[in-house]
Protein backbone atom coordinates (compact mmCIF):
# COMPACT_ATOMS: atom_id res chain seq x y z
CA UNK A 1 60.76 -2.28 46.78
CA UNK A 2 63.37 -4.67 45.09
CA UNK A 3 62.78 -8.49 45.41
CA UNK A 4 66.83 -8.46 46.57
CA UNK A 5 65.99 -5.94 49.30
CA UNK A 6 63.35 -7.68 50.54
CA UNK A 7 65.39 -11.36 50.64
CA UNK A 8 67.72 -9.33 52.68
CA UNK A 9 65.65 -7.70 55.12
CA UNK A 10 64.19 -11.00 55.63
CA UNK A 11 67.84 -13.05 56.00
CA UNK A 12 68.47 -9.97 58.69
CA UNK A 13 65.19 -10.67 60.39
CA UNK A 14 65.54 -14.47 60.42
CA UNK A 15 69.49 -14.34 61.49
CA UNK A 16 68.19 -12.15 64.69
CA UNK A 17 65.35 -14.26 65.67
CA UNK A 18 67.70 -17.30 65.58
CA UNK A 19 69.97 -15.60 67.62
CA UNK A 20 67.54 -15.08 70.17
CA UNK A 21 66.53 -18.20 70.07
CA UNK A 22 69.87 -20.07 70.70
CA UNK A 23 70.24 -17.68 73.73
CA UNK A 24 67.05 -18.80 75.06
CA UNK A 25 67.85 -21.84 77.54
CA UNK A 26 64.14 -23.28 76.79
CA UNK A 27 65.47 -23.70 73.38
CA UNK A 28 68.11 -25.37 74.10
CA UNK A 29 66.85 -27.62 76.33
CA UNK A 30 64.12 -28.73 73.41
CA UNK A 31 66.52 -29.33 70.50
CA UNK A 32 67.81 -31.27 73.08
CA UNK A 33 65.78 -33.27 73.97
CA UNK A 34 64.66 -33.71 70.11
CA UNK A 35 67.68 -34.97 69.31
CA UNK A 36 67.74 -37.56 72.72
CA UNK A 37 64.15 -38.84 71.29
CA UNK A 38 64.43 -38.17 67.68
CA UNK A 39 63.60 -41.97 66.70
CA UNK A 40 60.32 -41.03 68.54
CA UNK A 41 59.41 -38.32 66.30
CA UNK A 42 58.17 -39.76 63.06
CA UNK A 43 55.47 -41.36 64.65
CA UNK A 44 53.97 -38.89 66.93
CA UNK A 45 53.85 -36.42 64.12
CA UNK A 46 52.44 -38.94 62.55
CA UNK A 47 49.30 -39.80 64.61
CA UNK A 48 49.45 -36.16 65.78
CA UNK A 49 49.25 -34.91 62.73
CA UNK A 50 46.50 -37.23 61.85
CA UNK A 51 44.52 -36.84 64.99
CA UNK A 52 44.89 -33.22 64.62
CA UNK A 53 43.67 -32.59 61.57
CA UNK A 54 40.46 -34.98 61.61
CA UNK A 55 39.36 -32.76 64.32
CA UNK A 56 39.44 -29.45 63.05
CA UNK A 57 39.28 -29.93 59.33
CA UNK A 58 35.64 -28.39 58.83
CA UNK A 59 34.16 -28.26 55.59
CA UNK A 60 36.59 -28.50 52.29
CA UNK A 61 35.48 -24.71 51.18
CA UNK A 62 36.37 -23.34 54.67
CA UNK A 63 38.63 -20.54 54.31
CA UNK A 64 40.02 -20.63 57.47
CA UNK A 65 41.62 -24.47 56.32
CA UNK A 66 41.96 -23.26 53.08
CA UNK A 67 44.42 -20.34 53.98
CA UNK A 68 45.88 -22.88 56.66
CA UNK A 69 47.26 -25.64 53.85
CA UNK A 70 48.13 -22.70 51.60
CA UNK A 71 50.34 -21.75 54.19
CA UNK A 72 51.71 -24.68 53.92
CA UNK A 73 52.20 -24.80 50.71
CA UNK A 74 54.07 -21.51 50.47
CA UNK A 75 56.51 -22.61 53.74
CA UNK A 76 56.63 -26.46 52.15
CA UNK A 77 58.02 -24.28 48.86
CA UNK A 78 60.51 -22.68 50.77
CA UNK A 79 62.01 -25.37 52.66
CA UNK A 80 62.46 -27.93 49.45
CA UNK A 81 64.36 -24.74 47.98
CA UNK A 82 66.86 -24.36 51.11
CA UNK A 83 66.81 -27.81 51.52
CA UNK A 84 67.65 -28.72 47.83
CA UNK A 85 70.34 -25.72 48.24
CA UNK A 86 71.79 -27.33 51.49
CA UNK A 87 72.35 -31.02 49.89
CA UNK A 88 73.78 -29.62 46.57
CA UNK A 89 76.33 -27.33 48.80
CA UNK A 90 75.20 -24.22 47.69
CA UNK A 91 76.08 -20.96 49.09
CA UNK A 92 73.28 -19.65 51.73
CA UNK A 93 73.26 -16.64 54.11
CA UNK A 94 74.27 -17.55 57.58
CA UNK A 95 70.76 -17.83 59.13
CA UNK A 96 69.69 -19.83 56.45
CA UNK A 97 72.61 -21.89 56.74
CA UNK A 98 71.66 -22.59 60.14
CA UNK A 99 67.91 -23.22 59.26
CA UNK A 100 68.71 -25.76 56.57
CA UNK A 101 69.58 -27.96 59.93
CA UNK A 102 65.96 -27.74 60.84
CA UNK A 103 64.80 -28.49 57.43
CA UNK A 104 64.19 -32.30 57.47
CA UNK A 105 62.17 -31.83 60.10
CA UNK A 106 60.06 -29.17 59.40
CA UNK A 107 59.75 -31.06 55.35
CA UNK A 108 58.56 -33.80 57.23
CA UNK A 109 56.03 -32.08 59.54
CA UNK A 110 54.44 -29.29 56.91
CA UNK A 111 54.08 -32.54 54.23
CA UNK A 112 52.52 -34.91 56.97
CA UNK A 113 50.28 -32.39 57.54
CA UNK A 114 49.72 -31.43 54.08
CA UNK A 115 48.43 -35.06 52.83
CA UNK A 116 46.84 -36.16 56.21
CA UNK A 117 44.71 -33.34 54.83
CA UNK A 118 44.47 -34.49 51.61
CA UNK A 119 43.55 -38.20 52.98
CA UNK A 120 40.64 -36.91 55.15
CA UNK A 121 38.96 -34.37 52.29
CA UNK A 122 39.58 -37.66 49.27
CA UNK A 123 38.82 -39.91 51.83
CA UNK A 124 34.96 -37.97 52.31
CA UNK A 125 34.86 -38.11 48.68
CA UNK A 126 35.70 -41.25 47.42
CA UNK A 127 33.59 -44.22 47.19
CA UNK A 128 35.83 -47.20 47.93
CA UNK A 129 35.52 -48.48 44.42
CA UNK A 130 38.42 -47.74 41.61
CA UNK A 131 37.99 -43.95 43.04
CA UNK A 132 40.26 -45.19 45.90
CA UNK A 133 43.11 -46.05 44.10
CA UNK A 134 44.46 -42.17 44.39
CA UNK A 135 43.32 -42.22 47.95
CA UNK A 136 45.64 -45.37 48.81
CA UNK A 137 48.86 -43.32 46.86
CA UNK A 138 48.18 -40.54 49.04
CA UNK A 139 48.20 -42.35 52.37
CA UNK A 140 51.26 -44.22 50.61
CA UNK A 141 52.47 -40.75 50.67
CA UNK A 142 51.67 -40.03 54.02
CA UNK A 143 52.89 -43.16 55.46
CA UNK A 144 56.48 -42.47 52.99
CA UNK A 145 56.67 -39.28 54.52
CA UNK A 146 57.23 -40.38 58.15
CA UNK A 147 59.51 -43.03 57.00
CA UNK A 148 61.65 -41.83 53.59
CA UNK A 149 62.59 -38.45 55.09
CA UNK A 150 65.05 -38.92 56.83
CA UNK A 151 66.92 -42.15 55.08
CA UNK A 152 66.29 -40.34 51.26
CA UNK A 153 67.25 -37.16 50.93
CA UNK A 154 66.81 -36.79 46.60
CA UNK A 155 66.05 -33.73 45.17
CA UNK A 156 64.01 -35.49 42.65
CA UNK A 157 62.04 -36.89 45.74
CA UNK A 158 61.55 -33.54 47.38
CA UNK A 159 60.45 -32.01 43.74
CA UNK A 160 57.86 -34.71 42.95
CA UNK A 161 56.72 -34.64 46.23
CA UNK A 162 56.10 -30.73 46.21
CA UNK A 163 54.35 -30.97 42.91
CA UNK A 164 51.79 -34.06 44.47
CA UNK A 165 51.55 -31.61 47.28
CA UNK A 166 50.39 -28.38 44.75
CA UNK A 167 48.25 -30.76 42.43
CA UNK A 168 46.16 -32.21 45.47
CA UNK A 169 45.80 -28.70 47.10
CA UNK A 170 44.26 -27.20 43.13
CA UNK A 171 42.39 -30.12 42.56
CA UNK A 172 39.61 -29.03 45.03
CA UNK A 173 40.71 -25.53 45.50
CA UNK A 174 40.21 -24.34 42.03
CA UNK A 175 36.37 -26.14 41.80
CA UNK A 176 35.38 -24.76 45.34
CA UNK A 177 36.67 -20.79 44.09
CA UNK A 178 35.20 -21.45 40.42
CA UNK A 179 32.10 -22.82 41.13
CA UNK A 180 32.19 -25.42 38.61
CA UNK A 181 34.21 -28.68 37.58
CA UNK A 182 35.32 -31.31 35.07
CA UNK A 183 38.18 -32.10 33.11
CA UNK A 184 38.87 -28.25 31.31
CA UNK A 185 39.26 -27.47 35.70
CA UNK A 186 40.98 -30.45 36.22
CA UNK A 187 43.63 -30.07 34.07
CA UNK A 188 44.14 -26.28 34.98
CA UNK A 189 44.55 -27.43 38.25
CA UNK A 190 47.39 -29.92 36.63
CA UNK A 191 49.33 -27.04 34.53
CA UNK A 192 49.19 -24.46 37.05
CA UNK A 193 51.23 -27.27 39.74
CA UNK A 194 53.23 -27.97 36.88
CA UNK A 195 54.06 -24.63 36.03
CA UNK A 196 54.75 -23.68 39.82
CA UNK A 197 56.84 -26.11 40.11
CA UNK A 198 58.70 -25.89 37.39
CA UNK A 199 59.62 -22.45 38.13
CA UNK A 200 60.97 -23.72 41.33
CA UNK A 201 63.39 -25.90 39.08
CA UNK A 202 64.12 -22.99 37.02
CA UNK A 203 65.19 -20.89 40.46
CA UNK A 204 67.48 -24.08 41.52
CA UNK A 205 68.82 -24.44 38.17
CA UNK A 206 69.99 -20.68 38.38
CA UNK A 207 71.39 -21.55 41.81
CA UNK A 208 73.64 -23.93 39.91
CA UNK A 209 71.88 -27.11 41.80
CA UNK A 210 71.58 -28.94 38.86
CA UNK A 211 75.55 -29.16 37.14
CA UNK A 212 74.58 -29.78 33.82
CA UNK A 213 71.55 -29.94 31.48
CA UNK A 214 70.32 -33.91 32.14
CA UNK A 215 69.91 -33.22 35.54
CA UNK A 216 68.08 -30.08 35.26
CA UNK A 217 65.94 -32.36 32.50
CA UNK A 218 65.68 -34.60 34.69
CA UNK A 219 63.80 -32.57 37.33
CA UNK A 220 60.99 -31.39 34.55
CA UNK A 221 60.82 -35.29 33.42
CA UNK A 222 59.91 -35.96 37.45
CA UNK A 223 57.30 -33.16 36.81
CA UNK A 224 56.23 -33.70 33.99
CA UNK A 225 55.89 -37.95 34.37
CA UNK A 226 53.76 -37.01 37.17
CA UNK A 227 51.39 -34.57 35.74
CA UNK A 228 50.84 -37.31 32.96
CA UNK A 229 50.12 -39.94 35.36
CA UNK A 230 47.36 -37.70 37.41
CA UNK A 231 46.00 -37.03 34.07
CA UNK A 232 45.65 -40.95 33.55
CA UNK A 233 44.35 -41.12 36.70
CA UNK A 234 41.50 -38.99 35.96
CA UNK A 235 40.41 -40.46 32.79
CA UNK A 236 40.45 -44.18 34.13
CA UNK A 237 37.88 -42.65 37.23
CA UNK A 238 40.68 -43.65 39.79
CA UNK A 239 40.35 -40.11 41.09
CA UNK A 240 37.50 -39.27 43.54
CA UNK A 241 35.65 -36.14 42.49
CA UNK A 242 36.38 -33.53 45.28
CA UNK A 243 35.43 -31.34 46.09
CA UNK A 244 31.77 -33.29 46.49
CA UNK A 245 31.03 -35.74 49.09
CA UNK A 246 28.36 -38.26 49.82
CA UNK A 247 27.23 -37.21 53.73
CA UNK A 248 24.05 -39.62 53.71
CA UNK A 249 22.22 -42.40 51.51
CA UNK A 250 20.06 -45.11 51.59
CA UNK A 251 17.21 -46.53 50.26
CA UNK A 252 13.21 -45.81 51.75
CA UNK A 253 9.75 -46.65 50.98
CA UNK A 254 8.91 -43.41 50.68
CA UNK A 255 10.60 -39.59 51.01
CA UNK A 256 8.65 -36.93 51.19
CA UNK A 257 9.87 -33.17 51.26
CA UNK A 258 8.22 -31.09 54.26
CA UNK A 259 9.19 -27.46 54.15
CA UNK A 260 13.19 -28.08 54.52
CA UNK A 261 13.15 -30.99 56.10
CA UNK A 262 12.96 -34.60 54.53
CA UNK A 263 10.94 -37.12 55.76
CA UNK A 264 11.91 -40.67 55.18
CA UNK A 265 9.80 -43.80 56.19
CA UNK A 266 11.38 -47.10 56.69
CA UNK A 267 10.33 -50.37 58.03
CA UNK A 268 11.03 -51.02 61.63
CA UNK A 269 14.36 -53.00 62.01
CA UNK A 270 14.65 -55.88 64.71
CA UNK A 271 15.49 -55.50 67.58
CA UNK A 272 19.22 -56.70 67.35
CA UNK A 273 19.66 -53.86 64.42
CA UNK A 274 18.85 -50.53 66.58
CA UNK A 275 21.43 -48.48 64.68
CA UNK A 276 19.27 -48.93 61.25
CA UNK A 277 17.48 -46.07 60.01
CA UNK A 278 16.77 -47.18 56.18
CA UNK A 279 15.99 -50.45 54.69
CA UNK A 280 18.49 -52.70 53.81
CA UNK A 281 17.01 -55.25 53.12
CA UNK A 282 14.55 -53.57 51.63
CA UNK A 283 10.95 -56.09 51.84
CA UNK A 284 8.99 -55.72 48.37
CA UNK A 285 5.91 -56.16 47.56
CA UNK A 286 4.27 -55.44 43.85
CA UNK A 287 2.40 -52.23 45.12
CA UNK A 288 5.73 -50.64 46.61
CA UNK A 289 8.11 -48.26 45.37
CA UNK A 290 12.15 -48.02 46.42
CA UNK A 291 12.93 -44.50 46.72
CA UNK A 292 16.88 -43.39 47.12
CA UNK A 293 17.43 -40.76 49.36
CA UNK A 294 20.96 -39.13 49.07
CA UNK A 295 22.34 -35.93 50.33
CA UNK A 296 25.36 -34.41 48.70
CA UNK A 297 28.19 -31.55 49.83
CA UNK A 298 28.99 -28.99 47.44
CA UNK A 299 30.92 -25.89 48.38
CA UNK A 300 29.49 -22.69 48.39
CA UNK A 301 29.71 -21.62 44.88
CA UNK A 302 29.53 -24.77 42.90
CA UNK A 303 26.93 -26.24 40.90
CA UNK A 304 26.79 -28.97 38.82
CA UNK A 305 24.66 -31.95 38.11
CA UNK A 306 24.60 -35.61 39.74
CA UNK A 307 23.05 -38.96 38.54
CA UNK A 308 22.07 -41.79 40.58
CA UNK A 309 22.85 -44.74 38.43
CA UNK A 310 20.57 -47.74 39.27
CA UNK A 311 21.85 -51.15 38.84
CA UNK A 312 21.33 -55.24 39.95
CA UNK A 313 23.07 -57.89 40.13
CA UNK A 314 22.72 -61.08 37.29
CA UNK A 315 24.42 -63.95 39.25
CA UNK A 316 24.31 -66.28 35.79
CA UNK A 317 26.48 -63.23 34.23
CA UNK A 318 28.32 -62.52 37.58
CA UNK A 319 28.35 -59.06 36.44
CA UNK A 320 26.32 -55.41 37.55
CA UNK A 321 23.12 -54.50 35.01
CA UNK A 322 22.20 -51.00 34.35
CA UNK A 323 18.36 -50.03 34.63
CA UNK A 324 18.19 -46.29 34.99
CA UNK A 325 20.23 -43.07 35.21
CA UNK A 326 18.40 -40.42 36.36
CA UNK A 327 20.46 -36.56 37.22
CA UNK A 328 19.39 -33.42 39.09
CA UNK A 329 20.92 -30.40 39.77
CA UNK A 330 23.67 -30.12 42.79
CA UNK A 331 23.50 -26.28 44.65
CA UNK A 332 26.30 -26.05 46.79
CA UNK A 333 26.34 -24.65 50.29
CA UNK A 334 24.36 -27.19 52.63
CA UNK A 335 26.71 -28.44 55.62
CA UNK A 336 24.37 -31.32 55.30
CA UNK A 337 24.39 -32.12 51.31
CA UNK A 338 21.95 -31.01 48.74
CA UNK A 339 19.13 -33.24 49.09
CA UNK A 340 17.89 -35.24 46.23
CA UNK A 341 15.47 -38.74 45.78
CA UNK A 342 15.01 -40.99 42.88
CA UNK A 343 12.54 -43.84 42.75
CA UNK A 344 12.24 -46.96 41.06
CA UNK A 345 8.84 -49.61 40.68
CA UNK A 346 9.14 -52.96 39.89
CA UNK A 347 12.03 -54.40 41.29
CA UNK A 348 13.14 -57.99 41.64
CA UNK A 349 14.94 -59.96 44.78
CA UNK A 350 18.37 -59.61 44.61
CA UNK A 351 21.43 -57.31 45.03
CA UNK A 352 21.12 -53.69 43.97
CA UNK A 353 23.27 -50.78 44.00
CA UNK A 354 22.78 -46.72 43.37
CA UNK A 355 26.35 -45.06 42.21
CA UNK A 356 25.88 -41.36 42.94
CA UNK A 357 28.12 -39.68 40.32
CA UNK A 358 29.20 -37.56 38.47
CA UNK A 359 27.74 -36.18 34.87
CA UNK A 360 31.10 -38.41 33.57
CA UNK A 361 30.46 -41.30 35.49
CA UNK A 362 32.51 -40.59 38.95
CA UNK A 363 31.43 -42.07 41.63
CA UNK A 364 30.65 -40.04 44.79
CA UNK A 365 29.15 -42.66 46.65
CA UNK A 366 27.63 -45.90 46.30
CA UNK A 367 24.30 -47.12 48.31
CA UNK A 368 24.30 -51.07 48.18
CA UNK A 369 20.72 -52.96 49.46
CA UNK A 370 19.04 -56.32 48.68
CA UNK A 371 16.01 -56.37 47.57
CA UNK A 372 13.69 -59.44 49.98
CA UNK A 373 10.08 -60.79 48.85
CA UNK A 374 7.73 -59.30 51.72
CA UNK A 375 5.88 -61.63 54.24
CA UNK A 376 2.35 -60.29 53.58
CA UNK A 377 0.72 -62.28 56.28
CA UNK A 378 2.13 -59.70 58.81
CA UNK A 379 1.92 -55.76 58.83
CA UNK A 380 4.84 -53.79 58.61
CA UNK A 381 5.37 -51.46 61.20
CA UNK A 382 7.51 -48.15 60.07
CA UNK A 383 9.31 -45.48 61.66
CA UNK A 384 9.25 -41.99 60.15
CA UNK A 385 13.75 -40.28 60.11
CA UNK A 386 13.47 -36.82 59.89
CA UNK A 387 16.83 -35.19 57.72
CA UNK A 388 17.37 -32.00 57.96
């Protein structure tokens, strides 16, 4: 079946449902009472949106939230095309003439819920360090969304919005199907957006959007300027590596594997401190040894390798001192992280930090402790945290 009959099978069925809809007096009444409270509307989609999507986003390799945001990707496509046709006066069908009305709206909706997405997966995966720098632009995004649409209403916007949208929704997409990552993923995740978005142009440009060659340039600049700039992104670290995620850390005098379960001993905190189950600070004596516990989330499929990266502090260089690196192998598929311990004897007092990371130095998470000379006239007493 022709593309053309399709499109017009589907401007019939779309012109009919509208009709039914503007007969319905429920309908009516809604648009409304929209329009009554529409200066009310940003923000409840806003913290709805939000709200919403912290509490049924599962894990980042669940198909059922995969398909969701795909969705939304596909219907986000569609309504930056009618949209874009709408502002630049183009001809449309009647029902799509009368959709285009909605189309602000709906933008505004399908994006907020696109990148409050995007926030809570990056926001699992990044580690607060130069990692969040991405993570802030997308909640810039988020926060622009609620606030831009309706004031700025630029094609250029809409297109470089769309092509954040694609990139974000690749960037752990692509890892969690492939089973692997890095850079060589990375950037197909960059080109494909690119390219599916610049076919989008190409469509508009046909539809005589664009009236002369430096606009139409102008569009694949937008695209292309912000493909580069992800790309910089990336090698500076200032993107967090999704699709993995730091679910627990911390640092133990010993951990010990039992069967499937890990069993990590700790000191026993005071009593003012009853929500501590690891030691920070950690109380060292010369015959003890600081073991880090972390547990990482990797989808289904992937596998790659992780490194916790050991480092203290030297106050008289005010800067962070490597002592040890040490990887193991990541198997994705644990809702509670792949579970993995490195140790580390003779330690000094002072700050520490473990980086979890990547095999190119991303950080997943960071563990931060201080390291305390014990008081060896008294006994430690320890409790025992079982993780599954």
């Amino acid at each position: 079946m022709s593309a053309d009959l399709w499109s017009g099978r589907l401007t019939r069925w779309l012109g009919s449902l509208l009709e039914w809809l503007e007969e319905s007096r429920r309908y009516r009444w809604a648009r409304l009472t929209l329009h009554q409270h529409e200066h009310a509307v940003p923000p409840l989609l806003f913290f709805g949106g939000v709200t919403w999507d912290a509490l049924t986003l599962q894990r980042i390799d669940a198909l059922l939230d995969n398909l969701i945001l795909g969705i939304y990707l596909v219907l986000l496509g569609g309504f930056v095309v009618l949209a874009t046709l709408a502002r630049n006066d183009r001809p449309l069908a009647r029902p799509l003439e009368k959709l285009s009305t909605w189309a602000p709206g709906i933008i505004q909706f399908l994006a907020g819920g696109l990148f409050s997405a995007y926030v809570i997966y990056y926001t699992r995966s990044a580690s607060f360090s130069t990692a969040s720098l991405f993570l802030l632009v997308l909640v810039g995004l988020l926060v622009a969304n609620e606030i831009v649409w309706s004031r700025v209403w630029s094609s250029y916007l809409l297109i470089g919005v769309y092509f954040l949208a694609v990139f974000c929704y690749f960037t752990f997409f692509l890892p969690t199907i492939l089973g692997t990552m890095g850079f060589g993923v990375f950037l197909t995740s960059g080109f494909l957006s690119a390219g599916l978005v610049i076919g989008l142009v190409l469509y508009l440009d046909g539809r005589g959007v664009f009236g002369d060659t430096w606009s139409f340039l102008g569009a694949v600049g937008i695209v292309v300027s912000l493909l580069g700039l992800v790309v910089l992104f990336y090698v500076n670290h200032w993107i967090p590596p999704v699709p993995l995620a730091l679910r627990e850390g911390g640092v133990y005098h010993e951990a010990e594997r039992e069967g499937q379960t890990f069993l990590l001993r700790y000191e026993d905190p005071p009593w003012y401190r009853p929500w501590q189950n690891d030691d920070d600070p950690f109380r060292y004596t010369a015959s003890d040894t600081v073991h880090c516990f972390a547990a990482v989330f990797a989808p289904t499929a992937l596998q790659t390798t992780v490194y916790h990266h050991w480092q203290y502090y030297d106050s008289t260089r005010a800067s962070w001192v490597d002592t040890d690196r040490i990887g193991y192998e990541v198997v994705g598929g644990r809702r509670n992280g792949y579970r993995g311990v490195t140790f580390k004897r003779h330690v000094h007092p002072g700050q520490w930090r473990v980086t979890v990371e990547t095999a190119d130095r991303r950080p997943i998470g960071r563990i931060r402790f201080d390291v305390v000379r014990a008081d060896t006239a008294r006994a430690p007493t320890y409790r025992v945290r079982r993780y599954q």
